[in-house]
PDB file of N, CA and C in Angstrom:
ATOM      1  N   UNK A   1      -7.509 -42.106  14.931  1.00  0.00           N
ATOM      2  CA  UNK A   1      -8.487 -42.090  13.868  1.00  0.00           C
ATOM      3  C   UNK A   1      -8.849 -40.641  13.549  1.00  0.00           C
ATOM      4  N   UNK A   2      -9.021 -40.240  12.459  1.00  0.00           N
ATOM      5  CA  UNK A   2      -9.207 -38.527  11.713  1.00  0.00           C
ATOM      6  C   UNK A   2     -10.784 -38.624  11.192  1.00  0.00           C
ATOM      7  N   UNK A   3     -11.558 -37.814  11.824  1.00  0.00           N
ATOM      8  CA  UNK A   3     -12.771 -37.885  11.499  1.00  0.00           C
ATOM      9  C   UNK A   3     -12.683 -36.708  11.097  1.00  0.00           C
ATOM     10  N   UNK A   4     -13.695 -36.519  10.443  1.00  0.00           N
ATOM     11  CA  UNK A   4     -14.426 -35.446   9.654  1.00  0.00           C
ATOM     12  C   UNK A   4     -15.150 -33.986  10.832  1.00  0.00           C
ATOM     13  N   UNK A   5     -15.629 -32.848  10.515  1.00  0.00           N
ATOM     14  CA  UNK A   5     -16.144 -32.237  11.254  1.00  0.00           C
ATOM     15  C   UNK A   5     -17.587 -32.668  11.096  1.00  0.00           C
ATOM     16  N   UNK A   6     -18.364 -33.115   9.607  1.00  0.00           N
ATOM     17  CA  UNK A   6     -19.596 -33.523   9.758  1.00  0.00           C
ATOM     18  C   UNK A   6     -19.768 -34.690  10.578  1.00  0.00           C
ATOM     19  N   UNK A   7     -18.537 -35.698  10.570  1.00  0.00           N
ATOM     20  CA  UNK A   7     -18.569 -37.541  11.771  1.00  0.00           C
ATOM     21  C   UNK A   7     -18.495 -36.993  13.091  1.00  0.00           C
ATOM     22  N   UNK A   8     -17.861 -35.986  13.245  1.00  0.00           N
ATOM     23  CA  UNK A   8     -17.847 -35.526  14.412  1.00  0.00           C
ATOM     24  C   UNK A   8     -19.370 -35.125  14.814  1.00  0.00           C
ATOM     25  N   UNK A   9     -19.948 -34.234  14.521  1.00  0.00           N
ATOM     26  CA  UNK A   9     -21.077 -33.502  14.832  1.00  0.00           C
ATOM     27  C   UNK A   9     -22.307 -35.032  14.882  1.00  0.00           C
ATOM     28  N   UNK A  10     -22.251 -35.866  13.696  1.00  0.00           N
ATOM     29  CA  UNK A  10     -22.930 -36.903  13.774  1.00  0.00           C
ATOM     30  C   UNK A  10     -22.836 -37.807  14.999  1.00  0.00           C
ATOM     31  N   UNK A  11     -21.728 -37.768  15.980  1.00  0.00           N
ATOM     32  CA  UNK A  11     -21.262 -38.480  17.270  1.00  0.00           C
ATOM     33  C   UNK A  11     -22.092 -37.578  17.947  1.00  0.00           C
ATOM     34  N   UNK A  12     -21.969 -36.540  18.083  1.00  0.00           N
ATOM     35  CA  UNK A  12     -22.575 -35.207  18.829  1.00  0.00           C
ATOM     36  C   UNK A  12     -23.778 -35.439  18.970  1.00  0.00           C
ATOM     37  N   UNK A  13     -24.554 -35.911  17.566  1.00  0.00           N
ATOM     38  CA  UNK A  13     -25.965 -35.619  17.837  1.00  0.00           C
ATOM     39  C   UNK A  13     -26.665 -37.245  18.775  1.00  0.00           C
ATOM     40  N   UNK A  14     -25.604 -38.144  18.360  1.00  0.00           N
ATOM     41  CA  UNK A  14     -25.867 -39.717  18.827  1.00  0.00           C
ATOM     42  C   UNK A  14     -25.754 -39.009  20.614  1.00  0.00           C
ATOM     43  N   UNK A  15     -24.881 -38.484  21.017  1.00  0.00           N
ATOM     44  CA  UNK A  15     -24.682 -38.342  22.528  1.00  0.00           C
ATOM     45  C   UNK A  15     -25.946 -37.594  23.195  1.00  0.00           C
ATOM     46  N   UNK A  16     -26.293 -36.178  22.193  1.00  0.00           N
ATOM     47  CA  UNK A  16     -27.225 -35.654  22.981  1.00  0.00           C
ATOM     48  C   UNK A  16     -28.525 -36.485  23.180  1.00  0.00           C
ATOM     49  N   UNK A  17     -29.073 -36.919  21.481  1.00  0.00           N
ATOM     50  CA  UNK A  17     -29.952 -37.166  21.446  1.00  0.00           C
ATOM     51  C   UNK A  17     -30.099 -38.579  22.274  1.00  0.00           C
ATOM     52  N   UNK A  18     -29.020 -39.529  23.056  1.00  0.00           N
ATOM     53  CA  UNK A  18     -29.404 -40.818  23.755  1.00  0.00           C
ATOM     54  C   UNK A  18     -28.538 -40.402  24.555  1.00  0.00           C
ATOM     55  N   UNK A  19     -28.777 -39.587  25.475  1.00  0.00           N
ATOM     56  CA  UNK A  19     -28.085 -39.049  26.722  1.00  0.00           C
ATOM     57  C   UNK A  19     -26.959 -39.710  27.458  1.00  0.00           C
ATOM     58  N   UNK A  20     -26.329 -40.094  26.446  1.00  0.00           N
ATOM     59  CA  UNK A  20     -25.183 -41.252  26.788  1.00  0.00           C
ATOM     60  C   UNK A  20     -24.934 -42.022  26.609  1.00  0.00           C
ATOM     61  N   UNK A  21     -26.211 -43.001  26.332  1.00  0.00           N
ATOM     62  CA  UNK A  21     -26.789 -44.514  26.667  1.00  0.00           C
ATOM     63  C   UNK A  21     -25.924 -45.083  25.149  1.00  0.00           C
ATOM     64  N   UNK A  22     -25.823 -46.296  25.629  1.00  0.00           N
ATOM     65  CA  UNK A  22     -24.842 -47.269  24.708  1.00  0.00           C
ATOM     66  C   UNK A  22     -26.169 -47.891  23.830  1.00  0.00           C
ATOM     67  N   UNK A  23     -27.261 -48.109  25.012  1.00  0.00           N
ATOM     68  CA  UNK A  23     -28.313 -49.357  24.758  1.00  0.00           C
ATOM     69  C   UNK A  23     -29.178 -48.707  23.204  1.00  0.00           C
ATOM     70  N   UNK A  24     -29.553 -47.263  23.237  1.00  0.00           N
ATOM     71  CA  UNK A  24     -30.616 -46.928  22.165  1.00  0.00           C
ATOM     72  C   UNK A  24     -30.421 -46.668  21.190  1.00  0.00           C
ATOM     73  N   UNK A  25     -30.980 -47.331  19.766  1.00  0.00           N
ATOM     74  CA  UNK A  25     -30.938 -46.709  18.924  1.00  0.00           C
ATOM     75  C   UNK A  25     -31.640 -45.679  18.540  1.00  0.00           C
ATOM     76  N   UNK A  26     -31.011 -45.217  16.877  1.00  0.00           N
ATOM     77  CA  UNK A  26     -31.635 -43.761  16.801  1.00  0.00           C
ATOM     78  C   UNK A  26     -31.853 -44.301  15.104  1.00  0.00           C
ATOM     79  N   UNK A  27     -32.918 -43.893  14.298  1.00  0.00           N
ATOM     80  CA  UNK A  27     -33.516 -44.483  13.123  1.00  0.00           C
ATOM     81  C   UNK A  27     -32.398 -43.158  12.263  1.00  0.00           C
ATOM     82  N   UNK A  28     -32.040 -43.501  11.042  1.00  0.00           N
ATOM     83  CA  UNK A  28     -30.946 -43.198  10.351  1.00  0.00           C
ATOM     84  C   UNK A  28     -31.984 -41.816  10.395  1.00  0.00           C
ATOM     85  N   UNK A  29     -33.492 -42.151   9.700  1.00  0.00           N
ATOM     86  CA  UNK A  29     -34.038 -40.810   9.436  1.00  0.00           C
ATOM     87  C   UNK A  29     -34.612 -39.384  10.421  1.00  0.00           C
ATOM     88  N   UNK A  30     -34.130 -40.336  11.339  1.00  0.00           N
ATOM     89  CA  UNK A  30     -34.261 -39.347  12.616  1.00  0.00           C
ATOM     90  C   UNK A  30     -32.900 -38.259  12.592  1.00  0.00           C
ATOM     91  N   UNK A  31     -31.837 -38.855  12.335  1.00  0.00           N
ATOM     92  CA  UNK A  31     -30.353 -38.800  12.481  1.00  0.00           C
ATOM     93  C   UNK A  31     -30.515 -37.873  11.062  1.00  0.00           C
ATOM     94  N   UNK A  32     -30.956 -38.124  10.422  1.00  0.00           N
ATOM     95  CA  UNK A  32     -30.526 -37.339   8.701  1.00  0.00           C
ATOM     96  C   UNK A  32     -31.404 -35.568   9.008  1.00  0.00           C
ATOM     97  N   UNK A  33     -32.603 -36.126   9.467  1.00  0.00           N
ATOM     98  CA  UNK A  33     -33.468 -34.878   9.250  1.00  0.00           C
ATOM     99  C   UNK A  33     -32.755 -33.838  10.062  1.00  0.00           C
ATOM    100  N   UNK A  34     -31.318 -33.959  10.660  1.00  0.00           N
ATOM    101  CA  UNK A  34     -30.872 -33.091  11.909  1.00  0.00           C
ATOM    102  C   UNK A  34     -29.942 -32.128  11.253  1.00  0.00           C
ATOM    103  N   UNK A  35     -30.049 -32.763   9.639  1.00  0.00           N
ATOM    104  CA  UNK A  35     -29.080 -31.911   8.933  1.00  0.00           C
ATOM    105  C   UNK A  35     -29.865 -31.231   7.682  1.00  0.00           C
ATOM    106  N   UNK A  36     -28.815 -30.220   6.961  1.00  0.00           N
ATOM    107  CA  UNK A  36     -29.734 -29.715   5.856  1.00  0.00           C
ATOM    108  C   UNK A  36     -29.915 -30.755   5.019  1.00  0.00           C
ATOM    109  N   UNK A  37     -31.119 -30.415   3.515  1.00  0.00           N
ATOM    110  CA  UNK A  37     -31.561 -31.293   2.826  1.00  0.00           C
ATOM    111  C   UNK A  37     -29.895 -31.594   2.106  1.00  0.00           C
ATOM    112  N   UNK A  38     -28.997 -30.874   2.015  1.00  0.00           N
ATOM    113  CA  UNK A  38     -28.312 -31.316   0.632  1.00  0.00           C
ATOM    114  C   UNK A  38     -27.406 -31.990   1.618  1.00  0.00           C
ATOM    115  N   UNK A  39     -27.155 -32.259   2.867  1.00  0.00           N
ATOM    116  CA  UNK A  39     -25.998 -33.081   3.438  1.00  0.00           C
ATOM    117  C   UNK A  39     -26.866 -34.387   4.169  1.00  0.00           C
ATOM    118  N   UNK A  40     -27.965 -34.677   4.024  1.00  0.00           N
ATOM    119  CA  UNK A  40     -28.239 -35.575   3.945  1.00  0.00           C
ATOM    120  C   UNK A  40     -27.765 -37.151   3.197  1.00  0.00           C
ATOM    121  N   UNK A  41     -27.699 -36.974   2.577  1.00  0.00           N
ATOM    122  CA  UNK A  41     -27.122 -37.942   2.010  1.00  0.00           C
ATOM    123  C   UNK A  41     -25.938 -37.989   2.294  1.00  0.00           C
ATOM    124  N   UNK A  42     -24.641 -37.581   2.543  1.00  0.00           N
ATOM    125  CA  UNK A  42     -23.477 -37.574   3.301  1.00  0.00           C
ATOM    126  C   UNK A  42     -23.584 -37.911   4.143  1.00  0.00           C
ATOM    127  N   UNK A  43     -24.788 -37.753   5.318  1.00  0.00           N
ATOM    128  CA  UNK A  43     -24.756 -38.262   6.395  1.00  0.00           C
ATOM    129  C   UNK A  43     -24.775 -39.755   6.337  1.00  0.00           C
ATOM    130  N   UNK A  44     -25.653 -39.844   5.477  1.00  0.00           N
ATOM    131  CA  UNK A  44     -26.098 -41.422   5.673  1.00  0.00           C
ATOM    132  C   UNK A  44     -24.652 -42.447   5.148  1.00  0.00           C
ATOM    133  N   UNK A  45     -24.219 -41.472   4.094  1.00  0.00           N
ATOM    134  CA  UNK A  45     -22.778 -42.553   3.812  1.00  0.00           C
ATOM    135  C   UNK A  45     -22.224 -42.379   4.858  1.00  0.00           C
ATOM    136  N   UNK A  46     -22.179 -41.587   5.576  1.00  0.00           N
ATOM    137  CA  UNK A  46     -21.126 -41.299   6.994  1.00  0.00           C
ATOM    138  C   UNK A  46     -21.721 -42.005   7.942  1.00  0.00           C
ATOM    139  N   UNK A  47     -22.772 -42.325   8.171  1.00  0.00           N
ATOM    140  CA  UNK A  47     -23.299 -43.166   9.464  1.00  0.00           C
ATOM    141  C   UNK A  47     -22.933 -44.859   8.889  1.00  0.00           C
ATOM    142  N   UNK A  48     -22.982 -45.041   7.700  1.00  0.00           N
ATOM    143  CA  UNK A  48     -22.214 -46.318   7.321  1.00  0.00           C
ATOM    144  C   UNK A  48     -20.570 -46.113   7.570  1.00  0.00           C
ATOM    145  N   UNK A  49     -19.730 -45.466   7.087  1.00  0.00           N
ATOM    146  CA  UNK A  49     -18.301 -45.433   7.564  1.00  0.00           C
ATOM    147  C   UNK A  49     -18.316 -45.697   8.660  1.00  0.00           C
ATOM    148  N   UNK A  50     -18.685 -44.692  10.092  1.00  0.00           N
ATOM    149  CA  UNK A  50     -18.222 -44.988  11.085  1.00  0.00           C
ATOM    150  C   UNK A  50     -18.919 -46.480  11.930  1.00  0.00           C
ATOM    151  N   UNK A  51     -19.959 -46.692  11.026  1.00  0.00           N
ATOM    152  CA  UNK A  51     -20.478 -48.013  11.877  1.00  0.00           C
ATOM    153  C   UNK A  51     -19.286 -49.165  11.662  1.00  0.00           C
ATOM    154  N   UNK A  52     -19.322 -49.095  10.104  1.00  0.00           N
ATOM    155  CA  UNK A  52     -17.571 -49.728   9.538  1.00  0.00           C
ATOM    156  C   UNK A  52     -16.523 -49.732  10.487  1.00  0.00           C
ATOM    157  N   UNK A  53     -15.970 -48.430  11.015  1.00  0.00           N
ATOM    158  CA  UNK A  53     -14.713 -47.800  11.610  1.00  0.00           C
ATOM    159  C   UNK A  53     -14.937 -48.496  13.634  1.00  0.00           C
ATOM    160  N   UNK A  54     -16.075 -49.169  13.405  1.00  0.00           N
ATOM    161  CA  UNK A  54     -16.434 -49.233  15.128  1.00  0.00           C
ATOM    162  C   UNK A  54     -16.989 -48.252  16.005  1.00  0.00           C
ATOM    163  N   UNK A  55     -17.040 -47.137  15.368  1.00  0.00           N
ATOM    164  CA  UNK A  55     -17.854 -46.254  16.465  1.00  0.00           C
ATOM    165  C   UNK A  55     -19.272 -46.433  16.261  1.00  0.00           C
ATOM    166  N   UNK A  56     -20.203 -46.871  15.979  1.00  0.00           N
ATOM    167  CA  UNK A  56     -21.223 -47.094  15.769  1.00  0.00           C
ATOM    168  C   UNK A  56     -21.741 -48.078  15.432  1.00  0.00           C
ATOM    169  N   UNK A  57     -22.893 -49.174  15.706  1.00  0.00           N
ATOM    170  CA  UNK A  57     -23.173 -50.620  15.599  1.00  0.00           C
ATOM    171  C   UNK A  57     -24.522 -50.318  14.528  1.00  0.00           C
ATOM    172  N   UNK A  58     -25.049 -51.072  13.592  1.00  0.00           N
ATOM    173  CA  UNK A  58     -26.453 -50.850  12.489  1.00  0.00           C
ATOM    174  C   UNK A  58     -27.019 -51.960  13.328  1.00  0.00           C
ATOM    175  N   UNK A  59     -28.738 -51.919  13.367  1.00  0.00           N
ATOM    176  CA  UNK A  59     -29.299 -52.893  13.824  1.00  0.00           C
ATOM    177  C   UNK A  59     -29.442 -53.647  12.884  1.00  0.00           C
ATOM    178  N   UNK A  60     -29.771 -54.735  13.588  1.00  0.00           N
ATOM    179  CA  UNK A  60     -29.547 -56.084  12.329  1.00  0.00           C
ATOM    180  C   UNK A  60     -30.391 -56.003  11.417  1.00  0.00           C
ATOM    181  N   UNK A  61     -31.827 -55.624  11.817  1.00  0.00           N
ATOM    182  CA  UNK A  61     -32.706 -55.597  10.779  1.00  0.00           C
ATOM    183  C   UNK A  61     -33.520 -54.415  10.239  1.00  0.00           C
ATOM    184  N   UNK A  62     -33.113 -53.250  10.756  1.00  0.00           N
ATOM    185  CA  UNK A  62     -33.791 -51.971  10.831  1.00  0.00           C
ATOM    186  C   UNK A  62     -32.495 -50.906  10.398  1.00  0.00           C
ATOM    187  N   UNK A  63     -33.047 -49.425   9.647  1.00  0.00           N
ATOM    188  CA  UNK A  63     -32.031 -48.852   8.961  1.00  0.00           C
ATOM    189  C   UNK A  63     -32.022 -47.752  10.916  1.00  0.00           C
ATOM    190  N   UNK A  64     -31.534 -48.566  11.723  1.00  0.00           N
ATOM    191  CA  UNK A  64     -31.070 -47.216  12.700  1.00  0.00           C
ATOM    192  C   UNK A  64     -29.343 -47.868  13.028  1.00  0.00           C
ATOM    193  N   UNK A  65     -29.130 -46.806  14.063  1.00  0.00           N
ATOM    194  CA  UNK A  65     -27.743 -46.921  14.940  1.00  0.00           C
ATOM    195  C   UNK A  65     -27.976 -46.806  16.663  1.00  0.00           C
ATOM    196  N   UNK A  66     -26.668 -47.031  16.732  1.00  0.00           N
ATOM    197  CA  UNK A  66     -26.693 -47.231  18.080  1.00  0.00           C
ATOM    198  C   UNK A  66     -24.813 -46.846  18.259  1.00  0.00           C
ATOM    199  N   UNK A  67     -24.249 -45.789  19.347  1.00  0.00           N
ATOM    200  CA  UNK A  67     -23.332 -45.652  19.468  1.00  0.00           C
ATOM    201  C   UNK A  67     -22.711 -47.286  20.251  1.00  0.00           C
ATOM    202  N   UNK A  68     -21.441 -46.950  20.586  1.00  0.00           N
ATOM    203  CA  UNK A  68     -20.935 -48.534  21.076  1.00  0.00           C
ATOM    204  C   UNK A  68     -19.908 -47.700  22.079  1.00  0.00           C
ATOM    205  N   UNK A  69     -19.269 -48.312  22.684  1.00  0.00           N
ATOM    206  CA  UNK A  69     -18.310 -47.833  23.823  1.00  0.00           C
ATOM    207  C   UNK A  69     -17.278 -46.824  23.316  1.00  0.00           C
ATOM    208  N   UNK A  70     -17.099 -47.220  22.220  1.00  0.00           N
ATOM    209  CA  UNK A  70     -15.319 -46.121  21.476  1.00  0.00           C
ATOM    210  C   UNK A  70     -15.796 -45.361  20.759  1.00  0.00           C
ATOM    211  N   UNK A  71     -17.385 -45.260  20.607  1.00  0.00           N
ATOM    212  CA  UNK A  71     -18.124 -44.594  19.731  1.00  0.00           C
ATOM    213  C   UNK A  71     -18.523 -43.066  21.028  1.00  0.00           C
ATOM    214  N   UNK A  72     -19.085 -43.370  21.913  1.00  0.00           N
ATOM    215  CA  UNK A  72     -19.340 -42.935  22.736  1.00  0.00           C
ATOM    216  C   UNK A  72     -17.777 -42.046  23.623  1.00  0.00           C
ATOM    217  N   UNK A  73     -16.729 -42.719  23.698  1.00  0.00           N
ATOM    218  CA  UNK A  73     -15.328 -42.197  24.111  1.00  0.00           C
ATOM    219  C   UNK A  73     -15.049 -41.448  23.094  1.00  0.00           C
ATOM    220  N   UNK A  74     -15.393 -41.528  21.895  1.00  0.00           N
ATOM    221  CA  UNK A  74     -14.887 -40.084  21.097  1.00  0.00           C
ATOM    222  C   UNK A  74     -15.536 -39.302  21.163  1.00  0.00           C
ATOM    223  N   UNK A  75     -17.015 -39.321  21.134  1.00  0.00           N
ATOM    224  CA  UNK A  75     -18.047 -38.561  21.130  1.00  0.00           C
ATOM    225  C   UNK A  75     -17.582 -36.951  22.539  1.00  0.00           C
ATOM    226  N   UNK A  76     -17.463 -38.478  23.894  1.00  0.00           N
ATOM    227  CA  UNK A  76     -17.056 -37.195  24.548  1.00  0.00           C
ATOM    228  C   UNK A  76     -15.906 -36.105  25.051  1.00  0.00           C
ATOM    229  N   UNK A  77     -14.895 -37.030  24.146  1.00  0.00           N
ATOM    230  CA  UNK A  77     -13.687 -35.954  23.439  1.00  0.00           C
ATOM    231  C   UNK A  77     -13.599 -35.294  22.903  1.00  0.00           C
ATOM    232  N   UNK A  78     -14.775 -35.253  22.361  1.00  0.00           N
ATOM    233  CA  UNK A  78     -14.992 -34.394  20.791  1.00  0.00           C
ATOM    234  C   UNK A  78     -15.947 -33.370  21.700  1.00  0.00           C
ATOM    235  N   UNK A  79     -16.421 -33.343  23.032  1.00  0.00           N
ATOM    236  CA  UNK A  79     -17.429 -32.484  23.430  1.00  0.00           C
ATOM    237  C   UNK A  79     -16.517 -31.901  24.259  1.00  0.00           C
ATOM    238  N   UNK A  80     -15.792 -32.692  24.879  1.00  0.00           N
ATOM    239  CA  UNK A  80     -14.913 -32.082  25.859  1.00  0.00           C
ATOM    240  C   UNK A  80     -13.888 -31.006  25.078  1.00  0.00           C
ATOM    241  N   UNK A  81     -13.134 -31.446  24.427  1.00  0.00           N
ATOM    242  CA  UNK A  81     -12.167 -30.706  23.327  1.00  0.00           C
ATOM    243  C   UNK A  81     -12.917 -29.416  23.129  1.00  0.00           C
ATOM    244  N   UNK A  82     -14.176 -29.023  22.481  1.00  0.00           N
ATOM    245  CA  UNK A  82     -14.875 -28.331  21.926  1.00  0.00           C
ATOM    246  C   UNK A  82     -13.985 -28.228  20.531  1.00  0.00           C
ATOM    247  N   UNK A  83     -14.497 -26.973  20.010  1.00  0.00           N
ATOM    248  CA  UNK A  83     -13.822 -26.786  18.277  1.00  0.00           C
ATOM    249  C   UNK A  83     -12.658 -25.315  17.858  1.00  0.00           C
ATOM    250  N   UNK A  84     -12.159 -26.048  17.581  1.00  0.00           N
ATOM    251  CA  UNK A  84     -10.736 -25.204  17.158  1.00  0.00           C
ATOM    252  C   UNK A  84     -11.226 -24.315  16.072  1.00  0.00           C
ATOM    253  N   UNK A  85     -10.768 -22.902  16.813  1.00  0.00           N
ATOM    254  CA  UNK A  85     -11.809 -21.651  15.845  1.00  0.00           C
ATOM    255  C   UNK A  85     -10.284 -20.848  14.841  1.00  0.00           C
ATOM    256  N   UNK A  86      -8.953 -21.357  15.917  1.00  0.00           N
ATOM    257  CA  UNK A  86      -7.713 -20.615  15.358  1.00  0.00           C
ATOM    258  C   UNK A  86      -6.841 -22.084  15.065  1.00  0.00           C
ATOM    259  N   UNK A  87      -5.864 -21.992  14.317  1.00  0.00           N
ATOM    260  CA  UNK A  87      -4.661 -23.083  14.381  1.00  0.00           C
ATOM    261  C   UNK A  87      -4.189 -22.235  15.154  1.00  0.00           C
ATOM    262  N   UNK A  88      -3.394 -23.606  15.883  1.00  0.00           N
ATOM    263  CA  UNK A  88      -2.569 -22.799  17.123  1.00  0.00           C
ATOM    264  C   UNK A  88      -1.417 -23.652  17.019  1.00  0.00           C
TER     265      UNK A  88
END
């Protein structure tokens, strides 16, 4: 799967900010305010894609998220990896 560098960073912030945990959600506007005003709204279409794509579950009745197991396994690939500053 080819994520984005902003889906990426959005996994990033799901890991730090719920220290792992599968169980907690995080309210979309908690998740948005972590970015500038004008990528806000990207985020939020992006926290719908990947909930789409399986890395991320929407609560049934509330606008938050919650990472999920493959959501969380990329997350810490994507931490482990760190970020490619050269093509190599």
């Amino acid at each position: 799967m080819k994520l984005t560098e902003l889906e990426k960073t959005i996994l990033l912030v799901f890991l730090v900010f719920t220290k792992g945990s599968v169980d907690k959600y995080l309210q979309e506007d908690f998740i948005a305010s972590k970015f500038t005003k004008r990528q806000r709204p990207i985020v939020r279409s992006y926290l719908r894609r990947l909930s789409r794509d399986g890395l991320l579950e929407k609560h049934p009745t509330e606008a938050s998220y919650k990472l999920v197991k493959l959501g969380l396994k990329h997350a810490s690939k994507i931490l482990h990896e760190g970020t490619k500053l050269w093509k190599m």
